[in-house]
N, C-alpha and C. Protein backbone atom coordinates (compact mmCIF):
# COMPACT_ATOMS: atom_id res chain seq x y z
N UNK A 1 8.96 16.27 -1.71
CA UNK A 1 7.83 15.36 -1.61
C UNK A 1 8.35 13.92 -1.54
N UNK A 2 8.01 12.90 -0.38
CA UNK A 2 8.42 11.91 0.22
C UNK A 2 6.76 11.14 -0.92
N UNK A 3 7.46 10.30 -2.03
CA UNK A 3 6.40 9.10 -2.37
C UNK A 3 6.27 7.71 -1.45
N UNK A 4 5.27 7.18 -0.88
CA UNK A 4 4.47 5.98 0.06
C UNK A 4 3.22 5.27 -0.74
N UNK A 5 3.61 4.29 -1.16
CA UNK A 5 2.94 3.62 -1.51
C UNK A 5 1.82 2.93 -0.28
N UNK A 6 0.20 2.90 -0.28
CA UNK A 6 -0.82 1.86 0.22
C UNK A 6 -0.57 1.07 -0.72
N UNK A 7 -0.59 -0.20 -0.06
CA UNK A 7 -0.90 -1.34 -0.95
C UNK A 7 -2.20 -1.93 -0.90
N UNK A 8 -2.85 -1.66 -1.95
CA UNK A 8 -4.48 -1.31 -1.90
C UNK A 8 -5.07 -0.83 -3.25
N UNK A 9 -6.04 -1.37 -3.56
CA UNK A 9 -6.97 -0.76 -4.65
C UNK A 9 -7.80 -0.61 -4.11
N UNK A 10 -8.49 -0.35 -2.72
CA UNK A 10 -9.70 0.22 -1.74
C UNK A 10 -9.50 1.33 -2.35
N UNK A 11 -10.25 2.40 -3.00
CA UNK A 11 -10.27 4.04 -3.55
C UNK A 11 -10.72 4.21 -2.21
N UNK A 12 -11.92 3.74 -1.39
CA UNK A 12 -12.25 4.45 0.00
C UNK A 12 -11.33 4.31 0.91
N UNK A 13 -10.55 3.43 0.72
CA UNK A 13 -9.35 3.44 1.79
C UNK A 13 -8.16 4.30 1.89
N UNK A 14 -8.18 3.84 0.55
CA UNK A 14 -6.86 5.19 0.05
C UNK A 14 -7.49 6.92 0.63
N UNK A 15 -8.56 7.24 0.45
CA UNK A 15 -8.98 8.45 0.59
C UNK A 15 -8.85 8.54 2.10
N UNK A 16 -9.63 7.32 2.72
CA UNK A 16 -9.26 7.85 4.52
C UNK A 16 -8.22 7.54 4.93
N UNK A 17 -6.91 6.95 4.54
CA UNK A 17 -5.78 7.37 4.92
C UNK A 17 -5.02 8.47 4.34
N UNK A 18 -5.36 8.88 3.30
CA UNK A 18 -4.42 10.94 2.92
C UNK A 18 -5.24 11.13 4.10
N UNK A 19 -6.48 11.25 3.91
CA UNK A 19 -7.17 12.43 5.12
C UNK A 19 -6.11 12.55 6.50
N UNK A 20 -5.84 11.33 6.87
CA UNK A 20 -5.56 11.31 8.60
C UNK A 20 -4.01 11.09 8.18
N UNK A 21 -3.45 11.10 7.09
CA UNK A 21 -2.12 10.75 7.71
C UNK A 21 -1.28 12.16 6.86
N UNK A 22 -1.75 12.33 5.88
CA UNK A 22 -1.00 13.66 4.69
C UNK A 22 -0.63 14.72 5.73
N UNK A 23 -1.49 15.40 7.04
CA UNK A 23 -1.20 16.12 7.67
C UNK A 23 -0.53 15.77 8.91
N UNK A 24 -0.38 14.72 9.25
CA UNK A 24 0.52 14.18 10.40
C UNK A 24 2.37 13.80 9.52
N UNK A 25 2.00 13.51 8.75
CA UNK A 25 3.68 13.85 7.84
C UNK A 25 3.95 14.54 6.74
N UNK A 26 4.64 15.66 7.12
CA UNK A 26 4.43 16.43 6.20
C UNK A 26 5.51 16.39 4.96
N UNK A 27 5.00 16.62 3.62
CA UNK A 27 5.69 16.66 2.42
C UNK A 27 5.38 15.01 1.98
N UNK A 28 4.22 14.21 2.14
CA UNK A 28 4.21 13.18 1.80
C UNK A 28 3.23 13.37 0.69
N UNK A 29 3.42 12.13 0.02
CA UNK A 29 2.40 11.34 -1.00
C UNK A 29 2.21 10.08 -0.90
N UNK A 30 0.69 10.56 -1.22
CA UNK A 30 0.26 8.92 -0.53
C UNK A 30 -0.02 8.36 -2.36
N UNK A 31 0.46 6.92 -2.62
CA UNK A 31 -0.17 6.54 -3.96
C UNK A 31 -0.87 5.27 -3.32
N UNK A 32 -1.77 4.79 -4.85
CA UNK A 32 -2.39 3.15 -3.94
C UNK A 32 -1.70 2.78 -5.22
N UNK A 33 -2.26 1.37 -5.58
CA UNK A 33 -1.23 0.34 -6.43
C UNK A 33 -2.17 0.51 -7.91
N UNK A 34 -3.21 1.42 -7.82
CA UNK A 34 -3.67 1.91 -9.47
C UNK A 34 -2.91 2.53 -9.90
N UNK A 35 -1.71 3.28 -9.15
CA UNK A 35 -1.05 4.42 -9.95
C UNK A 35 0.35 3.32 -10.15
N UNK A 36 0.41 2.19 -10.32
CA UNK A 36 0.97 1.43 -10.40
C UNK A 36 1.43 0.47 -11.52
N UNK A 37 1.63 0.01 -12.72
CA UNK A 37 1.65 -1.95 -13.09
C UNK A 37 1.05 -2.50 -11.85
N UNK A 38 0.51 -3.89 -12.57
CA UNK A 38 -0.21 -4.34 -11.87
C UNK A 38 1.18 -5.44 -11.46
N UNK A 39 1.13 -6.15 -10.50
CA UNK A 39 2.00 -6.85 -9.84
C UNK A 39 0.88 -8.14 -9.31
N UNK A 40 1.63 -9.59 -9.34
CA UNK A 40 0.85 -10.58 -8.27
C UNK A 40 0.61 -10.23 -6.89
N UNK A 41 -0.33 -9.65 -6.51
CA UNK A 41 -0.51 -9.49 -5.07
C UNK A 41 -0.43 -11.00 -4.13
N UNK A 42 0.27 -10.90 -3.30
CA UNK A 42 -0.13 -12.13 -2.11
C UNK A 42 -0.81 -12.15 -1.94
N UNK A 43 -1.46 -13.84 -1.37
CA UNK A 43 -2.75 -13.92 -1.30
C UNK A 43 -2.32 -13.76 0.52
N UNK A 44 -3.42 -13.48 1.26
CA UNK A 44 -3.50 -13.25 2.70
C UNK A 44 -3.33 -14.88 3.49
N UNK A 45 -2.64 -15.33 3.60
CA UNK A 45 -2.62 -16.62 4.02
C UNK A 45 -2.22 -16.65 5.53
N UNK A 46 -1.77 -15.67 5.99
CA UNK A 46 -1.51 -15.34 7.73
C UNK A 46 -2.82 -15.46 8.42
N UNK A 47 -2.49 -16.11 9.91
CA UNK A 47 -3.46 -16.19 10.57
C UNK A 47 -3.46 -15.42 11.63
N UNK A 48 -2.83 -14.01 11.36
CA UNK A 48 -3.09 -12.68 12.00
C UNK A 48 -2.94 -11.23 11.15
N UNK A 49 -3.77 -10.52 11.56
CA UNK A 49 -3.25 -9.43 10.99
C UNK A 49 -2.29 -8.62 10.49
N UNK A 50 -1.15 -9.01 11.60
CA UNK A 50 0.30 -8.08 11.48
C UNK A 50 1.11 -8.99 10.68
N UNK A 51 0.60 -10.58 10.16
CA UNK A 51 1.36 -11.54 9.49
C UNK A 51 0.98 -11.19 7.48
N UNK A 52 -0.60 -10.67 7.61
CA UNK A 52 -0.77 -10.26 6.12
C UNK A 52 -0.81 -8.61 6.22
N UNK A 53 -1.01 -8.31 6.59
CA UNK A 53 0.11 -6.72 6.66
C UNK A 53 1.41 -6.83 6.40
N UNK A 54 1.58 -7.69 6.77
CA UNK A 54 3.54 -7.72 6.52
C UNK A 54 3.86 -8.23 4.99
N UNK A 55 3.25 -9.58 4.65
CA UNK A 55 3.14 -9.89 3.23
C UNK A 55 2.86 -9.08 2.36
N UNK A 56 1.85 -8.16 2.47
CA UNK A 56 1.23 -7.12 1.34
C UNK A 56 2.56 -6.28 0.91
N UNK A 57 2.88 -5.76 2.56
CA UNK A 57 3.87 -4.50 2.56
C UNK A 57 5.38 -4.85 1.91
N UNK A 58 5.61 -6.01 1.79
CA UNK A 58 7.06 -6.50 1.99
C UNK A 58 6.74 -6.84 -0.03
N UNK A 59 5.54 -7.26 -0.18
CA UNK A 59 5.63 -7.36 -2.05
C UNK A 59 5.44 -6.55 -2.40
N UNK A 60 4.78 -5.23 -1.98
CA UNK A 60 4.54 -4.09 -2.68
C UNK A 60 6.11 -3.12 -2.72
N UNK A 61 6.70 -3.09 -1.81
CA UNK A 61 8.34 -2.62 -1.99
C UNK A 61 9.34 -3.17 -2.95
N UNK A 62 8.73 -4.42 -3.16
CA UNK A 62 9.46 -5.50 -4.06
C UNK A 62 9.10 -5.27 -5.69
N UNK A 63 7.80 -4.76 -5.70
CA UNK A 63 7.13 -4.56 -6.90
C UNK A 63 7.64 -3.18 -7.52
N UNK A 64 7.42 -1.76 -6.15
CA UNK A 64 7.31 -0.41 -7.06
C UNK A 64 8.97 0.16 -6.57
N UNK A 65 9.87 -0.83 -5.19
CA UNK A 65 10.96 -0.01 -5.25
C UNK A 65 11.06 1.21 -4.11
N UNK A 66 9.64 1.08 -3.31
CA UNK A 66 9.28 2.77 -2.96
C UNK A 66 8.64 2.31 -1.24
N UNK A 67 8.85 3.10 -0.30
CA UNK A 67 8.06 2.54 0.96
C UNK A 67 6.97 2.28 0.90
N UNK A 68 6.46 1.56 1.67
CA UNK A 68 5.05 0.76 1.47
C UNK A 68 4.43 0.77 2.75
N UNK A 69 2.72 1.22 2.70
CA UNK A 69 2.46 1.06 3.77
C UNK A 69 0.96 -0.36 3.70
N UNK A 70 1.22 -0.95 4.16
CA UNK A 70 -0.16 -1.91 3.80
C UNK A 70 -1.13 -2.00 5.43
N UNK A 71 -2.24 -2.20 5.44
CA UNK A 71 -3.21 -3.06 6.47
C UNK A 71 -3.59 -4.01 6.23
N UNK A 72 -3.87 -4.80 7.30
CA UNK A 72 -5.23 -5.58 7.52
C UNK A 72 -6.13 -5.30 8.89
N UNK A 73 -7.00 -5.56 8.08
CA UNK A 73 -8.29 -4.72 9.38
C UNK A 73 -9.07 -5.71 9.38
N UNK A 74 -10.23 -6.14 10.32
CA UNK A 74 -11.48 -6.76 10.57
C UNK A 74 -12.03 -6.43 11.59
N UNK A 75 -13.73 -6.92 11.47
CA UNK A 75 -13.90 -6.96 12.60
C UNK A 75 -13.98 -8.66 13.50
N UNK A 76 -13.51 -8.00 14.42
CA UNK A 76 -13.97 -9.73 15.93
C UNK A 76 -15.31 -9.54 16.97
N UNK A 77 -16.10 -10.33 16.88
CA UNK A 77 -17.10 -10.47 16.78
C UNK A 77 -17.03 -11.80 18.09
N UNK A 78 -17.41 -10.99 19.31
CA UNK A 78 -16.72 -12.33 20.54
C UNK A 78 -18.20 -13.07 20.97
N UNK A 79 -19.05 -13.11 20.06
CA UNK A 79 -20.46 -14.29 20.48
C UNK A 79 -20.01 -15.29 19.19
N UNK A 80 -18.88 -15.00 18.42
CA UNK A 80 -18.63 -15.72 17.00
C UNK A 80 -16.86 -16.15 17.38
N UNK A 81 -16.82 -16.16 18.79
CA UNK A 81 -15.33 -16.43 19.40
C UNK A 81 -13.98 -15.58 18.62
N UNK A 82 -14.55 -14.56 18.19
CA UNK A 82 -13.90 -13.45 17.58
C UNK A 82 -13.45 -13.56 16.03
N UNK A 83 -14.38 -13.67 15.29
CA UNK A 83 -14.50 -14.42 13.67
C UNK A 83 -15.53 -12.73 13.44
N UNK A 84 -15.47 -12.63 12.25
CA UNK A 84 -14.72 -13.04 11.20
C UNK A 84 -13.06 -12.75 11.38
N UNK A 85 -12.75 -11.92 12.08
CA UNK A 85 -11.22 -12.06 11.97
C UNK A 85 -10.63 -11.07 10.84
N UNK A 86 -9.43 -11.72 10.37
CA UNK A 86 -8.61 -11.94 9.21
C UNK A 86 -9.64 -12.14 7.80
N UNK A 87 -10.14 -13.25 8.10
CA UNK A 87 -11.63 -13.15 7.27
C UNK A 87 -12.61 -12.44 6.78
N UNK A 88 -13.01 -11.37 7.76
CA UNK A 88 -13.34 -10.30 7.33
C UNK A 88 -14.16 -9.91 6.11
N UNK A 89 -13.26 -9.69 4.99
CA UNK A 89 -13.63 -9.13 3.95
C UNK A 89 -14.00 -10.52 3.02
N UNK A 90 -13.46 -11.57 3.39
CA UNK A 90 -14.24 -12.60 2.54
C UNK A 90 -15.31 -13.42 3.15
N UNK A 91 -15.89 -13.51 4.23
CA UNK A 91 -16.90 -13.32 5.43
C UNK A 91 -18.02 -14.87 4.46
N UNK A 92 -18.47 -14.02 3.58
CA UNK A 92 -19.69 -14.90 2.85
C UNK A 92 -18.95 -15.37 1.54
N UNK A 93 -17.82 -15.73 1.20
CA UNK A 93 -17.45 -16.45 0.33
C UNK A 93 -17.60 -15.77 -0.79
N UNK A 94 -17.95 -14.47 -1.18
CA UNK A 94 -18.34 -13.63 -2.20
C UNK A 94 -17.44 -12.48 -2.69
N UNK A 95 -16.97 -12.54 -3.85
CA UNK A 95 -15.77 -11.35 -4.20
C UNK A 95 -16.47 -10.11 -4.07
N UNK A 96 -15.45 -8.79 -4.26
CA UNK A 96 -15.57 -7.87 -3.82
C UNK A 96 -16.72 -7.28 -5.36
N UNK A 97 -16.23 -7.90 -6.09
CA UNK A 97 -17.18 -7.68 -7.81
C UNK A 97 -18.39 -7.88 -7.01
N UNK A 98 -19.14 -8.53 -6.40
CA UNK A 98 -20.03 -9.79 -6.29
C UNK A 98 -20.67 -9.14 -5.45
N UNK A 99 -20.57 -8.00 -4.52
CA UNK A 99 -21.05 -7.41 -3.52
C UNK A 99 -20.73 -8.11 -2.33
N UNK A 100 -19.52 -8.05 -2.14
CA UNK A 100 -19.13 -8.77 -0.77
C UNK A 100 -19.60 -8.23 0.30
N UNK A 101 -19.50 -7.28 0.42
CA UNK A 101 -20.11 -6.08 1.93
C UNK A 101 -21.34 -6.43 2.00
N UNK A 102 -22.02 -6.44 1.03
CA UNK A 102 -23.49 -6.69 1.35
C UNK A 102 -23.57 -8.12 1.95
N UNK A 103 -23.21 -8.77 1.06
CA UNK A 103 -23.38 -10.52 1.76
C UNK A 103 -22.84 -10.52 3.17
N UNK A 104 -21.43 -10.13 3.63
CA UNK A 104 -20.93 -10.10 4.72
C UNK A 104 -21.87 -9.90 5.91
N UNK A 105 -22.45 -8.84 5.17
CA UNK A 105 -23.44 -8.20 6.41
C UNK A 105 -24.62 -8.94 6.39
N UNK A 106 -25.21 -9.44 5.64
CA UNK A 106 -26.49 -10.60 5.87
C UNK A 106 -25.98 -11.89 6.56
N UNK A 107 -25.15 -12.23 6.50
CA UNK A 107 -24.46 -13.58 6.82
C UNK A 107 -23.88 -12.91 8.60
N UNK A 108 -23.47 -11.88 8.63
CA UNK A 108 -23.28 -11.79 10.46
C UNK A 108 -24.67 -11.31 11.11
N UNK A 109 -25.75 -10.96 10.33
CA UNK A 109 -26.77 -10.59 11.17
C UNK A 109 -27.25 -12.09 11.17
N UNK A 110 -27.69 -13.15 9.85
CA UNK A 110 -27.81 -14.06 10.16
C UNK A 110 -27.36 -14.93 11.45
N UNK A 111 -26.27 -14.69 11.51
CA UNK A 111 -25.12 -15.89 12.49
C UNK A 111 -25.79 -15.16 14.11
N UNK A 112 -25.96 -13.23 13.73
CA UNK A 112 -26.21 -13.21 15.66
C UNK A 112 -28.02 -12.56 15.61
N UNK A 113 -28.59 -13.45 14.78
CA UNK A 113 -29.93 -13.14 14.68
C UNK A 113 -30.70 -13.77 16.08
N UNK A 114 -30.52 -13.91 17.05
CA UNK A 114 -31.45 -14.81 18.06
C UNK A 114 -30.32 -14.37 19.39
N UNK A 115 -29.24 -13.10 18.74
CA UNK A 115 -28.61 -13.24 20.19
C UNK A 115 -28.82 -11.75 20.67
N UNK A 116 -28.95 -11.70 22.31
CA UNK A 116 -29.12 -10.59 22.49
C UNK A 116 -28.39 -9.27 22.69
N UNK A 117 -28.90 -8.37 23.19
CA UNK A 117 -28.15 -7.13 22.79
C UNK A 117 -27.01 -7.31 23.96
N UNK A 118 -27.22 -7.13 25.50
CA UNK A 118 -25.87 -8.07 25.85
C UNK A 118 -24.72 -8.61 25.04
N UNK A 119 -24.63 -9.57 24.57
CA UNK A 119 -23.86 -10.67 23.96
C UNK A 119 -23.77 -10.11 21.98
N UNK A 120 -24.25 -8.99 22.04
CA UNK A 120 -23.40 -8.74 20.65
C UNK A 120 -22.32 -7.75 20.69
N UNK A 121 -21.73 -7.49 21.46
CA UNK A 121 -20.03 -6.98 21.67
C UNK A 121 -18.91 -7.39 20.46
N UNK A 122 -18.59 -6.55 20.15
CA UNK A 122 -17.08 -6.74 19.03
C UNK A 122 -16.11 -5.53 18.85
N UNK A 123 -15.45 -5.95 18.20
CA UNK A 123 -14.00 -4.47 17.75
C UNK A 123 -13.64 -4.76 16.24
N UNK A 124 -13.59 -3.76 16.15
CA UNK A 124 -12.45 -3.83 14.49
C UNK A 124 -11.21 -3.45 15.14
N UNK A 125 -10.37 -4.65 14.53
CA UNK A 125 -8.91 -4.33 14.97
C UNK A 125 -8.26 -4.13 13.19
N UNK A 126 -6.97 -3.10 13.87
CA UNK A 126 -6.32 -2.94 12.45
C UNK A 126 -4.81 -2.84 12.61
N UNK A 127 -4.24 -3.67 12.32
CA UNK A 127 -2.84 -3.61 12.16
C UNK A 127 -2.16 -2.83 10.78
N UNK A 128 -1.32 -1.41 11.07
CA UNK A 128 -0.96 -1.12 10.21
C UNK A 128 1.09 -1.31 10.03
N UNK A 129 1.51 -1.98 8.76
CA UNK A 129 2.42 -2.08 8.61
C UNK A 129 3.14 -1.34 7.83
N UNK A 130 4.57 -0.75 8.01
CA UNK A 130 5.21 0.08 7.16
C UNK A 130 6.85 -0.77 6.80
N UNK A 131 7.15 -0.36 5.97
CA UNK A 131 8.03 -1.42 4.77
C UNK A 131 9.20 0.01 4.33
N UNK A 132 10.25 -0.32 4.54
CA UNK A 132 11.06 0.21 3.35
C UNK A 132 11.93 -0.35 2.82
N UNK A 133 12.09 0.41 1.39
CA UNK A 133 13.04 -0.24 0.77
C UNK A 133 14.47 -1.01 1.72
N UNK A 134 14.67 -0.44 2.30
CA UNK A 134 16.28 -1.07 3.48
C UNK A 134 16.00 -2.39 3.61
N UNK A 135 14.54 -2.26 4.22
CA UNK A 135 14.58 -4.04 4.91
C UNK A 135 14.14 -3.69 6.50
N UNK A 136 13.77 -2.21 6.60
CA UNK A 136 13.30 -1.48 8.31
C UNK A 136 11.40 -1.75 7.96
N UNK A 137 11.39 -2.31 9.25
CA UNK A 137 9.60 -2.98 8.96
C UNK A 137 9.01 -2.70 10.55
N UNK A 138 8.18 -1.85 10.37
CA UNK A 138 7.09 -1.17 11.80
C UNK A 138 6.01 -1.37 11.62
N UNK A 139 5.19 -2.26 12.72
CA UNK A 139 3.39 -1.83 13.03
C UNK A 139 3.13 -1.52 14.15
N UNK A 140 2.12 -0.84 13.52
CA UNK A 140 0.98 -0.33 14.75
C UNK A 140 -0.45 -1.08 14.98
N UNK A 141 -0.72 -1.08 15.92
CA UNK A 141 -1.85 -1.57 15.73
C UNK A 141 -3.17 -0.54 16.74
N UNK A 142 -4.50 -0.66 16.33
CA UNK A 142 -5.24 0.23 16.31
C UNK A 142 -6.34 -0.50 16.47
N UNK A 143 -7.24 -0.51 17.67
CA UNK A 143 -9.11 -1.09 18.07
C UNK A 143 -9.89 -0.21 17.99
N UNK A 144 -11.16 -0.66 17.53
CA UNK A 144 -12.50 0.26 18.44
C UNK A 144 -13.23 -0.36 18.51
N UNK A 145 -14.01 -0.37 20.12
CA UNK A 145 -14.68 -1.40 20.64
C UNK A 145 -15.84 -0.93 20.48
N UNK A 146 -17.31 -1.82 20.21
CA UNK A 146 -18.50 -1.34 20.03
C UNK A 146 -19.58 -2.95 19.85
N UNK A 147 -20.28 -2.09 19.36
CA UNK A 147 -21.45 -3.57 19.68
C UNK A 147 -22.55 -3.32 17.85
N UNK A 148 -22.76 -4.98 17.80
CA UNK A 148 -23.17 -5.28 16.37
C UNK A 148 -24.74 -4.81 16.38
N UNK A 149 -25.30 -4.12 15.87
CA UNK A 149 -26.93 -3.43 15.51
C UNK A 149 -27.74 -4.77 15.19
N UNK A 150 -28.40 -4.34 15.00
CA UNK A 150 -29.83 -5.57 14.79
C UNK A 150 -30.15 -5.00 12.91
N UNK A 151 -29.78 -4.42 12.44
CA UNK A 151 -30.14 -3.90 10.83
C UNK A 151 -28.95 -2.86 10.97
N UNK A 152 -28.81 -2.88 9.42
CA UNK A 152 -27.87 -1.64 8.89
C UNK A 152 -28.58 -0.53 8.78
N UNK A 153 -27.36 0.62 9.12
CA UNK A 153 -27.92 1.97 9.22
C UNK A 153 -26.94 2.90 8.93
N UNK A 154 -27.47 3.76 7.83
CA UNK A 154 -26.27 4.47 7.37
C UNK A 154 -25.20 4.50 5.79
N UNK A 155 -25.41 4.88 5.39
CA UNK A 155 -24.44 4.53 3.92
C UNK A 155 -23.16 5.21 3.94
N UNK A 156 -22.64 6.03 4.73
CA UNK A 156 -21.53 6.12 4.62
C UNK A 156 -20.39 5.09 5.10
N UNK A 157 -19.09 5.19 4.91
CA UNK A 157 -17.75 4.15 5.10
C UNK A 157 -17.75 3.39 4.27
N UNK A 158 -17.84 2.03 4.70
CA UNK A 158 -17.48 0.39 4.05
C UNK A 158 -17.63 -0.67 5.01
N UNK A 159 -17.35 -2.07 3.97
CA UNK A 159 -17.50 -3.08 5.07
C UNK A 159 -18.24 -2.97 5.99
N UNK A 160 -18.33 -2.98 7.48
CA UNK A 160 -19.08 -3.49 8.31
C UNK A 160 -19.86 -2.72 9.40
N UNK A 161 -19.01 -1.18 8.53
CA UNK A 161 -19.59 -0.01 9.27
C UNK A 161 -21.24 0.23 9.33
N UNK A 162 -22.00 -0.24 8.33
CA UNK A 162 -23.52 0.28 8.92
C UNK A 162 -23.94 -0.77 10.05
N UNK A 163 -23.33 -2.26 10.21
CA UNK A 163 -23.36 -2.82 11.33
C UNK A 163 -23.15 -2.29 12.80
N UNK A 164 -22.44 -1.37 12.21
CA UNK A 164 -21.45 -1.70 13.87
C UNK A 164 -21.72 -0.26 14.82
N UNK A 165 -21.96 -0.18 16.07
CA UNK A 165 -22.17 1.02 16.76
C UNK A 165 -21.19 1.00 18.14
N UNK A 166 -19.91 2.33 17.50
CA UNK A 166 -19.07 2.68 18.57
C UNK A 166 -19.42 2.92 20.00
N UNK A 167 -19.09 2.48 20.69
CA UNK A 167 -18.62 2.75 22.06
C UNK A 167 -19.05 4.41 22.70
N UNK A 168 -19.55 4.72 22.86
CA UNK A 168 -19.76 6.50 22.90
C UNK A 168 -20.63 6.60 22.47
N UNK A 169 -21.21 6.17 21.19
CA UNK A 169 -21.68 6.89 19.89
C UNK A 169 -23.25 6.06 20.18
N UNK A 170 -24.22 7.31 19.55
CA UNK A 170 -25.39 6.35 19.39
C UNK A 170 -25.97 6.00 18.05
N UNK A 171 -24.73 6.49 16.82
CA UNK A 171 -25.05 5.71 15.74
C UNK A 171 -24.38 4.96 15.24
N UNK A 172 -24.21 4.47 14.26
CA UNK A 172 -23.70 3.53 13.27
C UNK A 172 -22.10 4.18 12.84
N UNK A 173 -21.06 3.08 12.99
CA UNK A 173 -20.19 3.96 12.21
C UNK A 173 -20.23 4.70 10.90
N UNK A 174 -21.35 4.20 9.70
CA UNK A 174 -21.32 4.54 8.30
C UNK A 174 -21.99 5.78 8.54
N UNK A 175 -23.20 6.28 9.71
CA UNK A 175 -23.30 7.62 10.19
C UNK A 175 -22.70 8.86 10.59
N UNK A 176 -21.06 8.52 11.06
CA UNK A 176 -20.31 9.27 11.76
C UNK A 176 -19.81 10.23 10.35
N UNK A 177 -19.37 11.31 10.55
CA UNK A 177 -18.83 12.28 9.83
C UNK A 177 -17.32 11.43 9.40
N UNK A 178 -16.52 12.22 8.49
CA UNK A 178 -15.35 11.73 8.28
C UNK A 178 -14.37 11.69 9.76
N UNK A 179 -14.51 13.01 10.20
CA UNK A 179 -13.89 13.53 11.02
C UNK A 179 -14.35 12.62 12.23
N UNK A 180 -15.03 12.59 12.98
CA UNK A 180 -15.63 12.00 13.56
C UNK A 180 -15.23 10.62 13.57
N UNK A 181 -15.31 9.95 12.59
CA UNK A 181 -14.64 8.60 12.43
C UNK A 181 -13.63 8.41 12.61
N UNK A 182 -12.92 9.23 11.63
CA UNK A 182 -10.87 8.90 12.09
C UNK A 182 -10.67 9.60 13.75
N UNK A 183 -11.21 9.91 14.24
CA UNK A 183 -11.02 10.25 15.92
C UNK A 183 -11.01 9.15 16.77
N UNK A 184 -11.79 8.33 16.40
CA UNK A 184 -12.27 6.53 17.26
C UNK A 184 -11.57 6.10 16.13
N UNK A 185 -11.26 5.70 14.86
CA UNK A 185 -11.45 4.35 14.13
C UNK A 185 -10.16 3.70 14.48
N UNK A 186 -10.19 2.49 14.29
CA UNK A 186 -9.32 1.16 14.32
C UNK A 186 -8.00 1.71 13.46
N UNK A 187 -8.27 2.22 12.11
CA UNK A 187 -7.16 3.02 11.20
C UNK A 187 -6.85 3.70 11.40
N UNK A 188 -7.37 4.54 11.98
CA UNK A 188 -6.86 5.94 12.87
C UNK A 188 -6.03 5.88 14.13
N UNK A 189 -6.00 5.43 14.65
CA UNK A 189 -5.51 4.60 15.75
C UNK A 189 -3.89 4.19 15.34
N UNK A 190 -4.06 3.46 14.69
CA UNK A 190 -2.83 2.53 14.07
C UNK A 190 -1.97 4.28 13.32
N UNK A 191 -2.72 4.46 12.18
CA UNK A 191 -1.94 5.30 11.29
C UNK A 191 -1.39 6.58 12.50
N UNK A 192 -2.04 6.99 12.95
CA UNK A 192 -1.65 8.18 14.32
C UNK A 192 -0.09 7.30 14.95
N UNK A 193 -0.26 6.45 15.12
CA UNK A 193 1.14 5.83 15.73
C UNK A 193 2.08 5.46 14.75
N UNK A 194 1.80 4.91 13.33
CA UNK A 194 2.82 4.79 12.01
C UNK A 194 3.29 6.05 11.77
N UNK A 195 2.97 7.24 11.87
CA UNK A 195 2.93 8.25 11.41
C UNK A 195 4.06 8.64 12.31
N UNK A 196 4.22 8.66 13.53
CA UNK A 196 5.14 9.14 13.87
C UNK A 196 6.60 8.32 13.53
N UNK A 197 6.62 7.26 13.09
CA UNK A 197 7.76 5.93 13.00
C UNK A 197 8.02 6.28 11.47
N UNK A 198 7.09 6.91 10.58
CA UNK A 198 6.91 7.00 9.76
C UNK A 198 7.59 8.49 9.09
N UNK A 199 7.53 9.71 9.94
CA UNK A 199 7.97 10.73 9.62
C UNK A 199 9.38 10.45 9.97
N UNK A 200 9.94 10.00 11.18
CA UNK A 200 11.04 9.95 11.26
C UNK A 200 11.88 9.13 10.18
N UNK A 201 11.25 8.02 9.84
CA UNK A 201 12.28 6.91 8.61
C UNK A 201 12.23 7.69 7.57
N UNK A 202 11.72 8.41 7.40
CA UNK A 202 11.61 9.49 5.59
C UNK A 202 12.19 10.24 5.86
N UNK A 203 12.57 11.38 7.53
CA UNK A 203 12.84 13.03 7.19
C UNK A 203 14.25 12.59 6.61
């Protein structure tokens, strides 16, 4: 058994990456940073994805000793010149205690409340980075293109998923099955390509 640290206290995140990646490398373990000491996390100060992916991944090896896999994900939002970005998860200025998802999502329907269905086009992009102890550092990166709803729909996923409606699909991502989701998602995408960079640096 090969131990991989997420660098992450997302519990929903952690869960949809075992799903899609435990069986693409086999003999792994996936931990997040609860099964951990707590360590100073970096704060995200990159003004791209693959720049705080890299920070997360590169302190979390530093912290537990052990390969590390970290993301950053958002969605871009191109009537908002592709914002939130990197931003993302702090969107409405509100911690994750605080109900950030919720605010997030009142504050982008706010911002494309008067625009039309045309002109609400976006993607969640996700850069995933992998870290090992050596000093060997790989990303992938991973889209799915789709368009922003007029109301949320759906309680399954996170973040920005009851917003957002895939490309194909005529519902909501927080609608889609598990399965279903990691087939299109932005993480799925990325981790499907770490995974192979990924089995090879461990066998």
């Amino acid at each position: 058994m090969t131990t991989v640290v997420l660098a992450s206290n997302n519990a929903k995140k952690l869960v949809e990456l075992r799903r899609i990646l435990e069986p693409l490398v086999p003999g792994i373990e996936v931990l997040g940073l609860g099964d951990f000491p707590a360590y100073p996390e970096p704060a995200e100060t990159e003004p791209t994805f693959a720049g705080n992916a890299l920070l997360k991944a590169r302190a979390c090896v530093a912290a537990t000793g052990l390969p590390s896999l970290a993301d950053d994900s958002g969605i871009c939002i191109d009537e908002l010149n592709g914002m939130p970005g990197v931003l993302s998860a702090r969107w409405a200025g509100v911690s994750k205690a605080d109900g950030a998802d919720a605010a997030n999502n009142r504050l982008v329907l706010a911002q494309l409340s008067d625009t039309p269905d045309e002109r609400r086009t976006a993607h969640f992009e996700c850069v995933m980075a992998f870290v090992t102890p050596e000093g060997d550092e790989h990303l992938a990166v991973g889209t799915m293109p789709g368009v922003i709803l007029h109301a949320e729909s759906g309680v399954g996923g996170f973040g920005y998923d009851p917003l957002f409606r895939p490309d194909g699909k005529d519902v909501s991502s927080a609608e889609l099955s598990a399965e279903e989701k990691d087939a299109i998602s932005h993480r799925g995408h990325a981790l499907r390509q770490i995974a192979t960079v990924m089995a090879e640096a461990l066998a």
